[in-house]
C-alpha atoms as a PDB file:
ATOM      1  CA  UNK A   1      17.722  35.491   3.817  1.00  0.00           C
ATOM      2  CA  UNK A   2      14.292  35.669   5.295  1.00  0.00           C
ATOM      3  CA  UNK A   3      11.238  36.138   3.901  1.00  0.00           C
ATOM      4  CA  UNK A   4       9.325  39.464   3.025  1.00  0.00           C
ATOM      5  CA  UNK A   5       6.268  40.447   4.535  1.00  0.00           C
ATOM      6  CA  UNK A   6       3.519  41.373   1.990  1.00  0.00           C
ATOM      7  CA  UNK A   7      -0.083  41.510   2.453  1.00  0.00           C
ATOM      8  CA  UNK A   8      -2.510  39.551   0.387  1.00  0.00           C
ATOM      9  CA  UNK A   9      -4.245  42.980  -0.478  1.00  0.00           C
ATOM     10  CA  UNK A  10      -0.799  44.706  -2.011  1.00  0.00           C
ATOM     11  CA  UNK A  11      -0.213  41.462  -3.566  1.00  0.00           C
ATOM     12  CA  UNK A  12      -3.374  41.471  -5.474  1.00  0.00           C
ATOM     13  CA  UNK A  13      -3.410  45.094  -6.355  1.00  0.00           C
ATOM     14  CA  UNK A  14       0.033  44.742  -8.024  1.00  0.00           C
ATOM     15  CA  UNK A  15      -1.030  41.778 -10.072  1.00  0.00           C
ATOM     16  CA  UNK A  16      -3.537  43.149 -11.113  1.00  0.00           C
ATOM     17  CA  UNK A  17      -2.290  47.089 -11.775  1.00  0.00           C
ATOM     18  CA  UNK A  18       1.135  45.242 -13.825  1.00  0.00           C
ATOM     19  CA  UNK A  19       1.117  45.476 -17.558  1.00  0.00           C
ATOM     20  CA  UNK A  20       2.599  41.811 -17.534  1.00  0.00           C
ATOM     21  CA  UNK A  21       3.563  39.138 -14.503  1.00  0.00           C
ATOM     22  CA  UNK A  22       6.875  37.365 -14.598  1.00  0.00           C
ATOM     23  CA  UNK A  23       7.499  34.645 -12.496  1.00  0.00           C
ATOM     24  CA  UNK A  24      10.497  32.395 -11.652  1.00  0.00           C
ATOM     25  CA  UNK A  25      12.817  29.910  -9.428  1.00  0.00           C
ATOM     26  CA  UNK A  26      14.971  26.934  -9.293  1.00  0.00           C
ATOM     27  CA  UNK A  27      14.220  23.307  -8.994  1.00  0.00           C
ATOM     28  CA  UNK A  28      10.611  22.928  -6.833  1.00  0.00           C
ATOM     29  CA  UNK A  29      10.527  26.202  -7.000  1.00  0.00           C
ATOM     30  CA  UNK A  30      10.140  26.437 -10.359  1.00  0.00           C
ATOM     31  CA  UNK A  31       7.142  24.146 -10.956  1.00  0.00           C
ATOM     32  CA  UNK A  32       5.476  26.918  -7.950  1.00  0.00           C
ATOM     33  CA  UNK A  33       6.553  29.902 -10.380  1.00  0.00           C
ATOM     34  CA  UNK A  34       5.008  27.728 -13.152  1.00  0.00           C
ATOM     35  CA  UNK A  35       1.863  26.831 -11.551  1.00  0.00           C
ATOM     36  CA  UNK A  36       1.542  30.624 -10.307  1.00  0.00           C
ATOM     37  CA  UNK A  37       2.028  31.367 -13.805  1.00  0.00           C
ATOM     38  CA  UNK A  38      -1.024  29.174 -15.100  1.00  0.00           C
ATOM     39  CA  UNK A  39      -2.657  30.245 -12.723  1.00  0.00           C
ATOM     40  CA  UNK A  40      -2.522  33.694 -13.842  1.00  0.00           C
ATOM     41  CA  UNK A  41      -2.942  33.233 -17.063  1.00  0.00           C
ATOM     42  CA  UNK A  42      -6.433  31.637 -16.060  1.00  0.00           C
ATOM     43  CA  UNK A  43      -7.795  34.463 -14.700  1.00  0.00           C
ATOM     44  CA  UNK A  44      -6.888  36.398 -18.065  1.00  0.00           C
ATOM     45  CA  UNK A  45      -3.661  38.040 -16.540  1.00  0.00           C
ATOM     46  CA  UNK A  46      -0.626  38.192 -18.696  1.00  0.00           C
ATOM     47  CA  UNK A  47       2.399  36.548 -17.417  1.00  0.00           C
ATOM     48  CA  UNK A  48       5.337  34.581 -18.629  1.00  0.00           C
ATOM     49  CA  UNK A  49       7.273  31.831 -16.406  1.00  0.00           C
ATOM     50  CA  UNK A  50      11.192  32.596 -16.900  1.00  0.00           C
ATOM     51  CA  UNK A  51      12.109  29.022 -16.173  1.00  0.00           C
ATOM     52  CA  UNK A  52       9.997  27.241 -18.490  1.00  0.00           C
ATOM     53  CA  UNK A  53      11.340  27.813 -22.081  1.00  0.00           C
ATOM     54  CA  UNK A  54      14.601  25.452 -21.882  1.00  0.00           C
ATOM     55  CA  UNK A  55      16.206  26.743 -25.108  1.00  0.00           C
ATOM     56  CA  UNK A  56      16.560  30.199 -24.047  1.00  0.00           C
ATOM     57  CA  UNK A  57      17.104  29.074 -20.634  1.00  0.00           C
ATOM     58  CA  UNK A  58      20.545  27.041 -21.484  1.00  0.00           C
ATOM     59  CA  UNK A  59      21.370  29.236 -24.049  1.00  0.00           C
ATOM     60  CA  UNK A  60      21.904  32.360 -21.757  1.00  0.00           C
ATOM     61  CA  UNK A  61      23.282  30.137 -19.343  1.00  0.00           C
ATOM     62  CA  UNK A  62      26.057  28.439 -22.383  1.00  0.00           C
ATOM     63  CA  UNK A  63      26.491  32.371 -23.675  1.00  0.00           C
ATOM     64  CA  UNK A  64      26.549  34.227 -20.444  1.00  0.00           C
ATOM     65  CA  UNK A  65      26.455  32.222 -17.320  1.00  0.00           C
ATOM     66  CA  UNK A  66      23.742  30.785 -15.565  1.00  0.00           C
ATOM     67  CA  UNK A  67      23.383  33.241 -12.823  1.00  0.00           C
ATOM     68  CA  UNK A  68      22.105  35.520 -15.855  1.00  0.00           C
ATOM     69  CA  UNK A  69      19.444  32.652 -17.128  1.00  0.00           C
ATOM     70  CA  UNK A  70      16.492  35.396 -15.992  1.00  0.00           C
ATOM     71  CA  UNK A  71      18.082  38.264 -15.883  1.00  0.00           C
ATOM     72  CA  UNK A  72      18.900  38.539 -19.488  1.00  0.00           C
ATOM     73  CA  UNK A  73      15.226  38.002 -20.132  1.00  0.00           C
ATOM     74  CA  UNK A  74      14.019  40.429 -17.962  1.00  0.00           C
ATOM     75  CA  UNK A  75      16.160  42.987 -19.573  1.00  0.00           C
ATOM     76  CA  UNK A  76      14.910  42.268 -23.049  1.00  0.00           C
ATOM     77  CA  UNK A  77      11.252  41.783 -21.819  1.00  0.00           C
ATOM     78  CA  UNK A  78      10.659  44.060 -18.658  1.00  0.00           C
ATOM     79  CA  UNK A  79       9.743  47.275 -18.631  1.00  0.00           C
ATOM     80  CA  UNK A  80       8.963  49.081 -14.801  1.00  0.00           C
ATOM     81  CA  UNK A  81       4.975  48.827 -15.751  1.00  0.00           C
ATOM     82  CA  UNK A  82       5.739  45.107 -15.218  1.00  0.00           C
ATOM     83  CA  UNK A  83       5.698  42.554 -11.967  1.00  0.00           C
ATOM     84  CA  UNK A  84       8.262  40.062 -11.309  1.00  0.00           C
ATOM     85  CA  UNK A  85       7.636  37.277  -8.663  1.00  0.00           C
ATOM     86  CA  UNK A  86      10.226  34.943  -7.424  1.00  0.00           C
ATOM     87  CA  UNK A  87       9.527  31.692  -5.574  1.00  0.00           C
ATOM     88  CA  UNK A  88      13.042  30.596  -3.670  1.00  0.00           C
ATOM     89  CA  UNK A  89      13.388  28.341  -0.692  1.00  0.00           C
ATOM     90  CA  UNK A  90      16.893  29.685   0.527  1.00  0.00           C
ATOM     91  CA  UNK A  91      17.180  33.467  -1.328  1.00  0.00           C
ATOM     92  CA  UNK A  92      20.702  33.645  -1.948  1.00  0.00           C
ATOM     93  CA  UNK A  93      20.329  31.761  -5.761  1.00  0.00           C
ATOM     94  CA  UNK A  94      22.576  33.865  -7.775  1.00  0.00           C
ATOM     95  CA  UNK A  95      20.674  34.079 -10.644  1.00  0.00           C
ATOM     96  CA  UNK A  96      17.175  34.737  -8.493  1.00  0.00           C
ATOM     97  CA  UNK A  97      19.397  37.680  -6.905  1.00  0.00           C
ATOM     98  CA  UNK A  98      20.188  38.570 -10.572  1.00  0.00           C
ATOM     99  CA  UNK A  99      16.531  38.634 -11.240  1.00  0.00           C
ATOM    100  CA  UNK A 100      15.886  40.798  -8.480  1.00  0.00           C
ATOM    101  CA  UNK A 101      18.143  43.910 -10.099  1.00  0.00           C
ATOM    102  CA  UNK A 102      15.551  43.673 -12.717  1.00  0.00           C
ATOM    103  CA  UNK A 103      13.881  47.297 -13.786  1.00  0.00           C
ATOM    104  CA  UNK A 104      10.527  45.849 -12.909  1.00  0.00           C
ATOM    105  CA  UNK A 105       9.441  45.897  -9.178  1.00  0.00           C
ATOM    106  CA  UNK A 106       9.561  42.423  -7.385  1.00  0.00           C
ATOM    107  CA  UNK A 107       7.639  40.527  -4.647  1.00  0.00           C
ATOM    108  CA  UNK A 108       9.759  37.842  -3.139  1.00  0.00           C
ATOM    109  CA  UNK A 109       8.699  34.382  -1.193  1.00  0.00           C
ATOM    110  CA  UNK A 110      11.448  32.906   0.609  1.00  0.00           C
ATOM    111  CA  UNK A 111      11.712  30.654   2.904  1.00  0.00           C
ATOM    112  CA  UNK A 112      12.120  31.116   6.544  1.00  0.00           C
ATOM    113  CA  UNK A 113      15.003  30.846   8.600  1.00  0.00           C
ATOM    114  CA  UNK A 114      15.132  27.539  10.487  1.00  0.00           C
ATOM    115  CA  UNK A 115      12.290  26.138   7.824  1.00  0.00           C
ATOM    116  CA  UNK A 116      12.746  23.136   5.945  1.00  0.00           C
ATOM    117  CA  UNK A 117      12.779  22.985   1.958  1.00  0.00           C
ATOM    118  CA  UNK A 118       9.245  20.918   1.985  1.00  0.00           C
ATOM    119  CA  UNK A 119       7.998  23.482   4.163  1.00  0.00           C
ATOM    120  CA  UNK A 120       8.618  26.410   2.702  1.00  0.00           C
ATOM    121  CA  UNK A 121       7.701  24.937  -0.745  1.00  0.00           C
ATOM    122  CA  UNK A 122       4.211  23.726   0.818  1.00  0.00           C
ATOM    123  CA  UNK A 123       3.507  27.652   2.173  1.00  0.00           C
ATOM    124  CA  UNK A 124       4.749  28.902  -1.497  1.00  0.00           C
ATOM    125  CA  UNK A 125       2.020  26.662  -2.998  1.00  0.00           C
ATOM    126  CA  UNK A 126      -0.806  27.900  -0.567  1.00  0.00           C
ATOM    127  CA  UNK A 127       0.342  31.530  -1.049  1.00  0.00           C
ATOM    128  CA  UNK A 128      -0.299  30.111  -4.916  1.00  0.00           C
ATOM    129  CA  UNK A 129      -3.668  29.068  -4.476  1.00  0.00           C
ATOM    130  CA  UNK A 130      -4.651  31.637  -2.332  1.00  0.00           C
ATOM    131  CA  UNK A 131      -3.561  34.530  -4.935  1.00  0.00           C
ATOM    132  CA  UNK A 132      -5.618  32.557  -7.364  1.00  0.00           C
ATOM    133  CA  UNK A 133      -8.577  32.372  -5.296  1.00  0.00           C
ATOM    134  CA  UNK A 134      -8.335  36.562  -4.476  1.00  0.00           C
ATOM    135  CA  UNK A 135      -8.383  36.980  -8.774  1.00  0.00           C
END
């Protein structure tokens, strides 16, 4: 799956118009939705990373499956005043396409088609800093 196009500008203005940011991914993309999430939170914006609390994390994936492991937290946290933002080298995750049927809109960095895993995860990162220098 390739990557969305957003502009910096829309990307701000949602961030900043959402009641609350979620953000979340798998493996390297995780510590991005993490950092992203710190980020945030520096610049006084309210977000929660979905892959960092490990107890609810395998316990939705023991009761449900782990294609629901954000998902089910959306739906008990979201509302459609909300942002979700999902890091994801390759797009096709099950549970990041889970994520994505979310009530809450979404902005989506994947990677490329043809790009390798370090690159893709390198341009998530700047696209990290960057939103954090626009705050």
């Amino acid at each position: 799956m390739e990557a969305k196009l957003y502009s910096m500008d829309n990307i701000i203005k949602q961030i900043k118009k959402a009641n609350m940011v979620f953000v979340c991914g798998n493996g390297g993309s995780a510590a991005t939705a993490e950092h992203l999430s710190n980020d945030l939170f520096s610049k006084g914006i309210v977000t929660i990373c979905l892959s960092s609390n490990t107890s609810i994390i395998t316990m939705i994936a023991n009761d449900y499956g782990y294609k629901y492991i954000f998902k089910r937290q959306l739906d008990l946290l979201a509302s459609e005043d909300d942002l979700l933002i999902v890091f994801s080298v390759s797009g096709t995750s099950p549970n990041i396409l889970e994520a994505l049927e979310a009530k809450c809109p979404a902005i989506t960095f994947f990677g490329n088609k043809g790009e390798s895993y370090e690159d893709a995860e390198d341009r998530h990162l700047q696209i990290v800093h960057q939103i954090k220098k626009l705050l």
